[in-house]
PDB file of N, CA and C in Angstrom:
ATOM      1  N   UNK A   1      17.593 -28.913  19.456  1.00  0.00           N
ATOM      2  CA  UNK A   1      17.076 -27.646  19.934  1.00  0.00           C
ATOM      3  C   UNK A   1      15.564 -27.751  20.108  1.00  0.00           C
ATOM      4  N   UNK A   2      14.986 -27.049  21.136  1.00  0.00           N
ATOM      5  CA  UNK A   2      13.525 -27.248  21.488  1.00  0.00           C
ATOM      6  C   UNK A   2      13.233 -26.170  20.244  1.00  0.00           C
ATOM      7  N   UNK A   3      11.288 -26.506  20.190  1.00  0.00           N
ATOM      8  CA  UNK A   3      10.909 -25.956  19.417  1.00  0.00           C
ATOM      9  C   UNK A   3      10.855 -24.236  19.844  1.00  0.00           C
ATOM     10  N   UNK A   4      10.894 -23.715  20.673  1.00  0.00           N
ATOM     11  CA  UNK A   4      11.017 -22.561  21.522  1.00  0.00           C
ATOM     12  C   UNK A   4      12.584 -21.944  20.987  1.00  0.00           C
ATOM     13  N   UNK A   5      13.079 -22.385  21.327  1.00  0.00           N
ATOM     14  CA  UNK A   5      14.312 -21.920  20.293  1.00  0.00           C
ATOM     15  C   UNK A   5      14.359 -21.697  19.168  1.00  0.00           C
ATOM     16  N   UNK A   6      13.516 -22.856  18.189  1.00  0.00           N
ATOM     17  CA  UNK A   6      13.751 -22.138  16.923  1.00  0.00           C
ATOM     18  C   UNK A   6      13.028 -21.285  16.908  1.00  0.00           C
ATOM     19  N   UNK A   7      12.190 -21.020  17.639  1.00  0.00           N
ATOM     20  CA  UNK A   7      11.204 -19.784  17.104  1.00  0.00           C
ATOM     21  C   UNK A   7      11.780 -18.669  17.610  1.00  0.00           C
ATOM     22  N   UNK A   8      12.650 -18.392  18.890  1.00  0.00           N
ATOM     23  CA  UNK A   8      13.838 -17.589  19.576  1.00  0.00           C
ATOM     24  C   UNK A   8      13.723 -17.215  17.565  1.00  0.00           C
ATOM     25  N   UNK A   9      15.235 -17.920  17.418  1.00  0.00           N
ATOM     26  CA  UNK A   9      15.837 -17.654  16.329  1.00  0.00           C
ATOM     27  C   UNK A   9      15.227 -17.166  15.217  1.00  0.00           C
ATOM     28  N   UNK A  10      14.019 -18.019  14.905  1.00  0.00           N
ATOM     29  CA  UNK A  10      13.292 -17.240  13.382  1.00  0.00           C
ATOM     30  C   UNK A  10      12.966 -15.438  14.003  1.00  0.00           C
ATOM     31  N   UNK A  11      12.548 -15.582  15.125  1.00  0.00           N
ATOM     32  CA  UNK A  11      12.294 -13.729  15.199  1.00  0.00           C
ATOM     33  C   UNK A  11      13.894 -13.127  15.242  1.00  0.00           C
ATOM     34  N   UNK A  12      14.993 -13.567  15.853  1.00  0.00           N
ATOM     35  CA  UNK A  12      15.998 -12.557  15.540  1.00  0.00           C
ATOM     36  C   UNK A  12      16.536 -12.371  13.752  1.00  0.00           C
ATOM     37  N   UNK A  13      16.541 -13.415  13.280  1.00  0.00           N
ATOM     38  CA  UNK A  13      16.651 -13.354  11.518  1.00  0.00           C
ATOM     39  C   UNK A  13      15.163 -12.200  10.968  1.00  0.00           C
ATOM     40  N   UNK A  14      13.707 -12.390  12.073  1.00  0.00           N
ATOM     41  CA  UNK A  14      12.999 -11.345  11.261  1.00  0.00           C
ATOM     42  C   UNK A  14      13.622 -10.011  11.573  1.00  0.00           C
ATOM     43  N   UNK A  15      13.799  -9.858  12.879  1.00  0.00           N
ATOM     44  CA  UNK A  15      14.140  -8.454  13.577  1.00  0.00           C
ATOM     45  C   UNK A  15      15.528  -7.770  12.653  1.00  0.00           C
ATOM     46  N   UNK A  16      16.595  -8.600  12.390  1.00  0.00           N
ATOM     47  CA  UNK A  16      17.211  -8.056  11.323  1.00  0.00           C
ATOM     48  C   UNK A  16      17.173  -7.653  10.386  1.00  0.00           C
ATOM     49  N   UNK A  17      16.146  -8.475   9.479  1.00  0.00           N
ATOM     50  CA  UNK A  17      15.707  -7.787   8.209  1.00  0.00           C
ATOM     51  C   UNK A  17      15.250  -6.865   8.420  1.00  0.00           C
ATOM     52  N   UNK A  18      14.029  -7.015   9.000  1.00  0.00           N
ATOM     53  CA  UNK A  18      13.219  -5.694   8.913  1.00  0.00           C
ATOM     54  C   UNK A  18      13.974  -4.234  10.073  1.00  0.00           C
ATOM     55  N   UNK A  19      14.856  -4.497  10.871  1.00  0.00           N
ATOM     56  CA  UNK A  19      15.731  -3.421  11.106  1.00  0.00           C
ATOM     57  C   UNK A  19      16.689  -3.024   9.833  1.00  0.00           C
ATOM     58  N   UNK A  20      17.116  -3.371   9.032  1.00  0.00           N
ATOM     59  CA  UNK A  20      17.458  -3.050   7.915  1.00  0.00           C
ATOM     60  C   UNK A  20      16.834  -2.476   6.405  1.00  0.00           C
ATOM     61  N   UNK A  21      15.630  -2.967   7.252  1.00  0.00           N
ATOM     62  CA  UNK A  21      15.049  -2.616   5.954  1.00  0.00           C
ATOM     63  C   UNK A  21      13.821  -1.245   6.320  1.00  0.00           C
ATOM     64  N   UNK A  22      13.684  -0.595   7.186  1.00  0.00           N
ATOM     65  CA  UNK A  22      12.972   0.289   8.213  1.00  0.00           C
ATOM     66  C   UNK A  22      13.148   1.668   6.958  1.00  0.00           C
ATOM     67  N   UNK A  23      12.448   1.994   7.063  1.00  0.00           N
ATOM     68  CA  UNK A  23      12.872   3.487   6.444  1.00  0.00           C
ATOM     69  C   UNK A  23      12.942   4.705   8.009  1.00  0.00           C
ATOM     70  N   UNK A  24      12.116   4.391   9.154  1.00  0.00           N
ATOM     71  CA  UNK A  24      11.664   5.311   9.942  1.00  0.00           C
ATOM     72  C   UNK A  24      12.996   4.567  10.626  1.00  0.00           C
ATOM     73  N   UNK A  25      13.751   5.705  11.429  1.00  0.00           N
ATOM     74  CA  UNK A  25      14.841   5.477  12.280  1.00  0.00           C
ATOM     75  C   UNK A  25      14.327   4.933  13.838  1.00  0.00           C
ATOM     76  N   UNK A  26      13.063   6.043  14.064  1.00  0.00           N
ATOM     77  CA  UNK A  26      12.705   5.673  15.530  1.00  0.00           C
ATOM     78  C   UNK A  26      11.936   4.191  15.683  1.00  0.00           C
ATOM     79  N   UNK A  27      11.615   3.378  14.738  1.00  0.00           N
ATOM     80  CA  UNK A  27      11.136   1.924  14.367  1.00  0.00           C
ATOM     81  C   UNK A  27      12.300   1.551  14.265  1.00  0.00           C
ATOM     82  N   UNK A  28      13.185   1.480  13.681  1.00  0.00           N
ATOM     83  CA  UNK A  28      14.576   0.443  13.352  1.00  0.00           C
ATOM     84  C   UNK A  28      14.863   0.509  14.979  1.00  0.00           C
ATOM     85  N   UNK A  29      15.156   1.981  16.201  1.00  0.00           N
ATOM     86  CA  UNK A  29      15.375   1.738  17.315  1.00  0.00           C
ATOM     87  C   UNK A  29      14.902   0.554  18.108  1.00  0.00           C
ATOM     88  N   UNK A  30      13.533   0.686  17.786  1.00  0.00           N
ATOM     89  CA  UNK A  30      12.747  -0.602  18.651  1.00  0.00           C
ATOM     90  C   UNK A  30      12.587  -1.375  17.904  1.00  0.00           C
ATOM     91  N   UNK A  31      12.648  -1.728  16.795  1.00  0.00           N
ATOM     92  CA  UNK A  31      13.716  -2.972  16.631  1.00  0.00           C
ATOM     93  C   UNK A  31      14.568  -3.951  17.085  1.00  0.00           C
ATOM     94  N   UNK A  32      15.552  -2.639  16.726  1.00  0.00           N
ATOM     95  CA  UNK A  32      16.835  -3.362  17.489  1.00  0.00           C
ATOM     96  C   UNK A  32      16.665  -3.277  19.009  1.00  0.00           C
ATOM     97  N   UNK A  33      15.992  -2.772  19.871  1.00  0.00           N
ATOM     98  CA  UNK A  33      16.060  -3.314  21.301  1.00  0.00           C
ATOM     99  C   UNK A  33      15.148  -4.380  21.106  1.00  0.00           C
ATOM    100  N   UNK A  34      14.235  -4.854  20.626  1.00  0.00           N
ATOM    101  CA  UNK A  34      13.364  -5.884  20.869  1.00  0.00           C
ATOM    102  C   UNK A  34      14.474  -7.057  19.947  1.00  0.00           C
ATOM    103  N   UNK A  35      15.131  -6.755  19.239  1.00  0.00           N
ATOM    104  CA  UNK A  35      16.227  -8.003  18.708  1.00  0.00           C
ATOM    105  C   UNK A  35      16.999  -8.136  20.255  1.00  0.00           C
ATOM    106  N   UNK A  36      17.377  -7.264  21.068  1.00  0.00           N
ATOM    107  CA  UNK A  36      18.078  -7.544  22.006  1.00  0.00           C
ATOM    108  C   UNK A  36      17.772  -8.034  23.282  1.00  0.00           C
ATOM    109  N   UNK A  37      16.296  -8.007  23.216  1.00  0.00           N
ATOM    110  CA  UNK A  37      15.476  -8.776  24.428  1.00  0.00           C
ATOM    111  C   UNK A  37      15.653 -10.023  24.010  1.00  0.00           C
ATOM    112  N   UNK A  38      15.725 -10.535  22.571  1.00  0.00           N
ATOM    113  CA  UNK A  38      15.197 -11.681  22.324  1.00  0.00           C
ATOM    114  C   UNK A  38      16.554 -12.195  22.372  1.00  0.00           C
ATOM    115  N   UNK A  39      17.452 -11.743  22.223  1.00  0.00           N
ATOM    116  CA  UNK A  39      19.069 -12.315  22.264  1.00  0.00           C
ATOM    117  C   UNK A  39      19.455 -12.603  23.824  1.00  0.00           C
ATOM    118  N   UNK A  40      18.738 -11.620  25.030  1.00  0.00           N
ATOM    119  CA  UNK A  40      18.475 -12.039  26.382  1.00  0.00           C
ATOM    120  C   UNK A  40      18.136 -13.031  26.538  1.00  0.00           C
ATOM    121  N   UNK A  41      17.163 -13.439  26.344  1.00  0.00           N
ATOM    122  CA  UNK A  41      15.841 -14.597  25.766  1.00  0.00           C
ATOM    123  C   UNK A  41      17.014 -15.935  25.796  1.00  0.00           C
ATOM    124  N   UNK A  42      17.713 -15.690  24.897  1.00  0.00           N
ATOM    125  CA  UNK A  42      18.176 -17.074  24.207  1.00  0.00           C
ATOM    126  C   UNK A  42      19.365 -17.698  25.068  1.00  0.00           C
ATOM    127  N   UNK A  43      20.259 -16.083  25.489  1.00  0.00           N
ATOM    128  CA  UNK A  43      21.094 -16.493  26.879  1.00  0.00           C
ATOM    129  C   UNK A  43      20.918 -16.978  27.828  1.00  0.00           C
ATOM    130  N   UNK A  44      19.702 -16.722  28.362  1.00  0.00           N
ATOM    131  CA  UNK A  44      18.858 -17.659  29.151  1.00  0.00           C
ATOM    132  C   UNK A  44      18.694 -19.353  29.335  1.00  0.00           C
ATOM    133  N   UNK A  45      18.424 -19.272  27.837  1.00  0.00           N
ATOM    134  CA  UNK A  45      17.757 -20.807  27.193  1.00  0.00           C
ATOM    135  C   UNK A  45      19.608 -21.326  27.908  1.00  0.00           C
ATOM    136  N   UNK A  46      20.163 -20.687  27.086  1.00  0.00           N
ATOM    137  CA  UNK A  46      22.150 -21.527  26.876  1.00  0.00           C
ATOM    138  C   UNK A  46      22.390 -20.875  27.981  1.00  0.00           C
ATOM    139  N   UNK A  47      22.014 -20.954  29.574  1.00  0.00           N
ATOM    140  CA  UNK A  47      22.449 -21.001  30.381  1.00  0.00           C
ATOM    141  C   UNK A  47      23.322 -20.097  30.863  1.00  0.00           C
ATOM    142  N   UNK A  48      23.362 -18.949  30.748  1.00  0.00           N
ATOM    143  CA  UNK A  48      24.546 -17.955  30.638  1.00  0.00           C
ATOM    144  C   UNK A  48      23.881 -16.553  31.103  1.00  0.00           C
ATOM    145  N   UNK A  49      23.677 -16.942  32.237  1.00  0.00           N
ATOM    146  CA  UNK A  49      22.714 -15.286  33.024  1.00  0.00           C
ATOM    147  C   UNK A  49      23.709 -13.897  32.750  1.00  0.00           C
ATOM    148  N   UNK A  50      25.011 -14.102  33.366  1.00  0.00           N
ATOM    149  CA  UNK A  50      25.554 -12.679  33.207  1.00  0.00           C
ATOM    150  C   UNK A  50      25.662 -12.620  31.415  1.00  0.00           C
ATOM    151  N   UNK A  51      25.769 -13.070  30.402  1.00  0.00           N
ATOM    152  CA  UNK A  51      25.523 -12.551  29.054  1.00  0.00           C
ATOM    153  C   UNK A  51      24.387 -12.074  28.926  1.00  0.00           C
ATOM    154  N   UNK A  52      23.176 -12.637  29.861  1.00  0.00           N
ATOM    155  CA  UNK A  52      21.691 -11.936  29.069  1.00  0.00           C
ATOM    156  C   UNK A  52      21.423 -10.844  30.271  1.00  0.00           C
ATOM    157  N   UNK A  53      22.161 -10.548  31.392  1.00  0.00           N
ATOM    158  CA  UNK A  53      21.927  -9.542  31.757  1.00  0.00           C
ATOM    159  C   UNK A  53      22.879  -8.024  30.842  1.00  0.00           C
ATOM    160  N   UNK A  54      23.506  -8.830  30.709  1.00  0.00           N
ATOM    161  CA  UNK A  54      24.289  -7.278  30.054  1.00  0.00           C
ATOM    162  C   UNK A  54      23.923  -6.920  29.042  1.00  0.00           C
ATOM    163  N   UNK A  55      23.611  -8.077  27.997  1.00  0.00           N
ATOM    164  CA  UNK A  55      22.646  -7.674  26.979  1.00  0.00           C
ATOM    165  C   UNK A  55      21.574  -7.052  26.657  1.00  0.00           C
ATOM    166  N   UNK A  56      20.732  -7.501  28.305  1.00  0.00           N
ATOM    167  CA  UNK A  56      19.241  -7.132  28.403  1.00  0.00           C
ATOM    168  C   UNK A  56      19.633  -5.402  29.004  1.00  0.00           C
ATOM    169  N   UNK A  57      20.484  -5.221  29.908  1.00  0.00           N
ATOM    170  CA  UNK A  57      20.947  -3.555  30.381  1.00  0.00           C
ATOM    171  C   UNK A  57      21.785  -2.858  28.960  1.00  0.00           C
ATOM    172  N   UNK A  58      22.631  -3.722  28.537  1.00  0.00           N
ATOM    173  CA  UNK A  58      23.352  -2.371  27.620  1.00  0.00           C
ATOM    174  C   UNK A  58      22.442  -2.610  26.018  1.00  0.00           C
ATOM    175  N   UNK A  59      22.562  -3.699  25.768  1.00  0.00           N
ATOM    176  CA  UNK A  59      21.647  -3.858  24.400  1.00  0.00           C
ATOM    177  C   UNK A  59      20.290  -3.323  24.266  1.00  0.00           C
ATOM    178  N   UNK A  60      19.721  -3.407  25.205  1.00  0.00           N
ATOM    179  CA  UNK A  60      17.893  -3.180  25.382  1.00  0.00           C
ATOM    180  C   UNK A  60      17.655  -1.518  25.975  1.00  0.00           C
ATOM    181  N   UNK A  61      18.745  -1.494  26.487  1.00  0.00           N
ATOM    182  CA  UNK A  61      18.583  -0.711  27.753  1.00  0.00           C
ATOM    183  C   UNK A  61      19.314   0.884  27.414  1.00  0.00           C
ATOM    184  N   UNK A  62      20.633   0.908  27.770  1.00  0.00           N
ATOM    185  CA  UNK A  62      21.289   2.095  27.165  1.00  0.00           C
ATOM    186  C   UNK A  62      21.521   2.263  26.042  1.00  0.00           C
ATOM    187  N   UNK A  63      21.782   1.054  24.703  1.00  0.00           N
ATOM    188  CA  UNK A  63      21.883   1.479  23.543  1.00  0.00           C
ATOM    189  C   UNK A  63      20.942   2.534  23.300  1.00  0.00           C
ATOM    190  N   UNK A  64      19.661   1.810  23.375  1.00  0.00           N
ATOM    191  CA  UNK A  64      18.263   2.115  23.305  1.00  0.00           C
ATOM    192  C   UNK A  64      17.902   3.578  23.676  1.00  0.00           C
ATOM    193  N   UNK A  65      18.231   4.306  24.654  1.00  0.00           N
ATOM    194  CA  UNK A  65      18.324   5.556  25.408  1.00  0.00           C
ATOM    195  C   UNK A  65      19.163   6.459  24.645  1.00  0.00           C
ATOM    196  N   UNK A  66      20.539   6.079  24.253  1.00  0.00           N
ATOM    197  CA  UNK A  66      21.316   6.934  23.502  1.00  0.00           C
ATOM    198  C   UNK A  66      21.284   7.267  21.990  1.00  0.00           C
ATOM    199  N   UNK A  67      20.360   5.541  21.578  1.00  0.00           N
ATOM    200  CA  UNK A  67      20.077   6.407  19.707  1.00  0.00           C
ATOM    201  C   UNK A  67      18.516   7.340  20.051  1.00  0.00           C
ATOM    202  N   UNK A  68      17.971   6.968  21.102  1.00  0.00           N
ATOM    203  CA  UNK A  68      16.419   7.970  21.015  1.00  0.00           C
ATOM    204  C   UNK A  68      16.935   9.566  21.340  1.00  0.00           C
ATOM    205  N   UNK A  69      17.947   9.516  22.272  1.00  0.00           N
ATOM    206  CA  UNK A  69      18.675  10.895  22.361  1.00  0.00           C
ATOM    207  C   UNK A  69      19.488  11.261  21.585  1.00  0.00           C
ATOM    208  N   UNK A  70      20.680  10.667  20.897  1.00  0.00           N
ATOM    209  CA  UNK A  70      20.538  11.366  19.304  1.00  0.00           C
ATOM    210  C   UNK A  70      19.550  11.626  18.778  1.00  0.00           C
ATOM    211  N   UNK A  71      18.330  10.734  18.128  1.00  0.00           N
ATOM    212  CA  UNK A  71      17.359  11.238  17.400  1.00  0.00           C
ATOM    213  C   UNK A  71      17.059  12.513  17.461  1.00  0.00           C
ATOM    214  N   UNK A  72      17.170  12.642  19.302  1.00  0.00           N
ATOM    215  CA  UNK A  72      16.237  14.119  19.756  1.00  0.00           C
ATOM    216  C   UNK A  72      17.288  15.386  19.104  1.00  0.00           C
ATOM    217  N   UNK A  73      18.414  15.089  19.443  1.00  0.00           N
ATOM    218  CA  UNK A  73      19.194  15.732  19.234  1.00  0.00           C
ATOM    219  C   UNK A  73      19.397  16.487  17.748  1.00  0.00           C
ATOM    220  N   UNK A  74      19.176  15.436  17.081  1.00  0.00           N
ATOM    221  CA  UNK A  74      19.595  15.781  15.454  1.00  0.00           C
ATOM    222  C   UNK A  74      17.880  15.925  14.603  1.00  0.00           C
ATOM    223  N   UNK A  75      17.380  15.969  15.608  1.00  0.00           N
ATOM    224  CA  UNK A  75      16.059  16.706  15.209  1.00  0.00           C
ATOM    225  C   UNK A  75      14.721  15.706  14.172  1.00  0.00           C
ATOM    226  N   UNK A  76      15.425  14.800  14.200  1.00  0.00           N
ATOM    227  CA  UNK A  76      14.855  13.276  13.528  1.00  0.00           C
ATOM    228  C   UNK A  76      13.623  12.938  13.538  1.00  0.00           C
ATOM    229  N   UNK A  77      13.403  12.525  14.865  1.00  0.00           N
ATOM    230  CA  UNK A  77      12.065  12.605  15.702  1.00  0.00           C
ATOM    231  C   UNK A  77      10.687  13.683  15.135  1.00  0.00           C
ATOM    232  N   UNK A  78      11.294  14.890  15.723  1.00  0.00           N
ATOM    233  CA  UNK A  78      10.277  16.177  15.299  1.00  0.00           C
ATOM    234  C   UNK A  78      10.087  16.489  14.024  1.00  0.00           C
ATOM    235  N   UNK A  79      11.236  15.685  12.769  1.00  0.00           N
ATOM    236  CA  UNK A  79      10.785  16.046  11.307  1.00  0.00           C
ATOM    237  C   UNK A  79       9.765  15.289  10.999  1.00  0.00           C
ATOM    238  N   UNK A  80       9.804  14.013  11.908  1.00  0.00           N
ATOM    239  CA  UNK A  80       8.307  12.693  11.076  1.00  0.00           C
ATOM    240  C   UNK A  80       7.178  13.181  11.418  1.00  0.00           C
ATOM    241  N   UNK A  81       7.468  14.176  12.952  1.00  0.00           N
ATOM    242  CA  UNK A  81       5.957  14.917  13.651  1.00  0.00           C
ATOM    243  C   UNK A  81       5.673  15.657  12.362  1.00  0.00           C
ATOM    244  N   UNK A  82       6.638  16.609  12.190  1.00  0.00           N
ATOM    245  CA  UNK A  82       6.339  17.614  11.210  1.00  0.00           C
ATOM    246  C   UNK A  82       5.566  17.281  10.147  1.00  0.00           C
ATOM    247  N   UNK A  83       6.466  16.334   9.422  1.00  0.00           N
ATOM    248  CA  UNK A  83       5.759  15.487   7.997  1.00  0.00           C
ATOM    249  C   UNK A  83       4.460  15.607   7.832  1.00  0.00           C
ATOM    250  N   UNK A  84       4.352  14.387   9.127  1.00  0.00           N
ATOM    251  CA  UNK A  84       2.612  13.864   9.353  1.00  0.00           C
ATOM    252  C   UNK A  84       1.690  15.188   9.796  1.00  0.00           C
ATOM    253  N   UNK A  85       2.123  16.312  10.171  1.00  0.00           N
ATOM    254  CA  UNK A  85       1.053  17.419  10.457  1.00  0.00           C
ATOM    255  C   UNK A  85       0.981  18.381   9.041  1.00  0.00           C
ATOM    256  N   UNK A  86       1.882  18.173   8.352  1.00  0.00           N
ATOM    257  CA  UNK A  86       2.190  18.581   7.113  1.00  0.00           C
ATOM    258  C   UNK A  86       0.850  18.335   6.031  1.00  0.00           C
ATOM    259  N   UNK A  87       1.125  16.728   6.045  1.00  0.00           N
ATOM    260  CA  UNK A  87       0.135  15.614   5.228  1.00  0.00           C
ATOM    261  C   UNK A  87      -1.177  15.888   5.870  1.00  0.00           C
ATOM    262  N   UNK A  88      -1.563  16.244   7.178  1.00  0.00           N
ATOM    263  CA  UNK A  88      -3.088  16.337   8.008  1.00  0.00           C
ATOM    264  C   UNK A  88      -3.099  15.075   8.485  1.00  0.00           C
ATOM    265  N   UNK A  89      -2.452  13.883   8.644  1.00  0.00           N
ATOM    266  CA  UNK A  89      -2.862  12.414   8.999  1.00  0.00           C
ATOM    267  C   UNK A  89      -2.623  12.388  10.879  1.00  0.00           C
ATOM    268  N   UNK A  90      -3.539  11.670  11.180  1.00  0.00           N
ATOM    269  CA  UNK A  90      -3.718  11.663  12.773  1.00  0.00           C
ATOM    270  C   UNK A  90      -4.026  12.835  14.089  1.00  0.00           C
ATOM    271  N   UNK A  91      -4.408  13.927  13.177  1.00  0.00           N
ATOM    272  CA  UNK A  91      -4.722  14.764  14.912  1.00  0.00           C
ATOM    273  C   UNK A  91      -5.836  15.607  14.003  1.00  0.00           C
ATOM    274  N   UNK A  92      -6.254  15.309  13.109  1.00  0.00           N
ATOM    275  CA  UNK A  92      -7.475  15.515  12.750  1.00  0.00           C
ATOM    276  C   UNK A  92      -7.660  17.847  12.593  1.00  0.00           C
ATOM    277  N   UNK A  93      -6.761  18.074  12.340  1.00  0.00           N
ATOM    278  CA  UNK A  93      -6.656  19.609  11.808  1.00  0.00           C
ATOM    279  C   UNK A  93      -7.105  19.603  10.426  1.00  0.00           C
ATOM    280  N   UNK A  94      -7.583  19.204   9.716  1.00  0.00           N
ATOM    281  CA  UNK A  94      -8.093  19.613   8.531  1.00  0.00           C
ATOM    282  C   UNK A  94      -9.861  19.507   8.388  1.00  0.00           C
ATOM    283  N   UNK A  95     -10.151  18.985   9.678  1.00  0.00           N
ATOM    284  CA  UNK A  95     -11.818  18.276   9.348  1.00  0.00           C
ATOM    285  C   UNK A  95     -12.799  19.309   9.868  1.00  0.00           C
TER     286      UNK A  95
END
């Protein structure tokens, strides 16, 4: 295996952990689509275009679209806004 590959591989073993290990949902999302670019990535390398296109459209692409629209949905999103305006951190209302 070229050295480009293993390094392919060491980021999908990081992208897992740390998608597992995420506390913030909308980070674990992009995560896991950036695990799925890189799984494009590798279909590529092993020669296999229609696997890294479908990967790169449904893995990267619509998964990606439908957990950010749950999020919206189940109100996920707007509780971390909330939090952080809660705490005063980043839009500067307390100064």
């Amino acid at each position: 295996m070229t050295i480009f590959t293993c390094i392919l591989l060491g980021f999908l073993v990081v992208c897992a952990v740390a998608a597992s290990l995420s506390k913030n949902l909308l980070n674990t999302i992009l995560i896991f689509m950036s695990y799925s670019l890189i799984m494009s990535i590798i279909w590529i390398l092993l020669e296999s275009p229609d696997l890294a296109i479908t990967e790169a459209a449904v893995g990267a692409g619509v998964t990606t679209v439908l957990f950010v629209v749950t999020l919206k949905k189940i109100h996920a999103v707007i509780k971390s806004d909330e939090e952080t305006k809660k705490t005063g951190e980043g839009h500067g209302e307390n100064e």
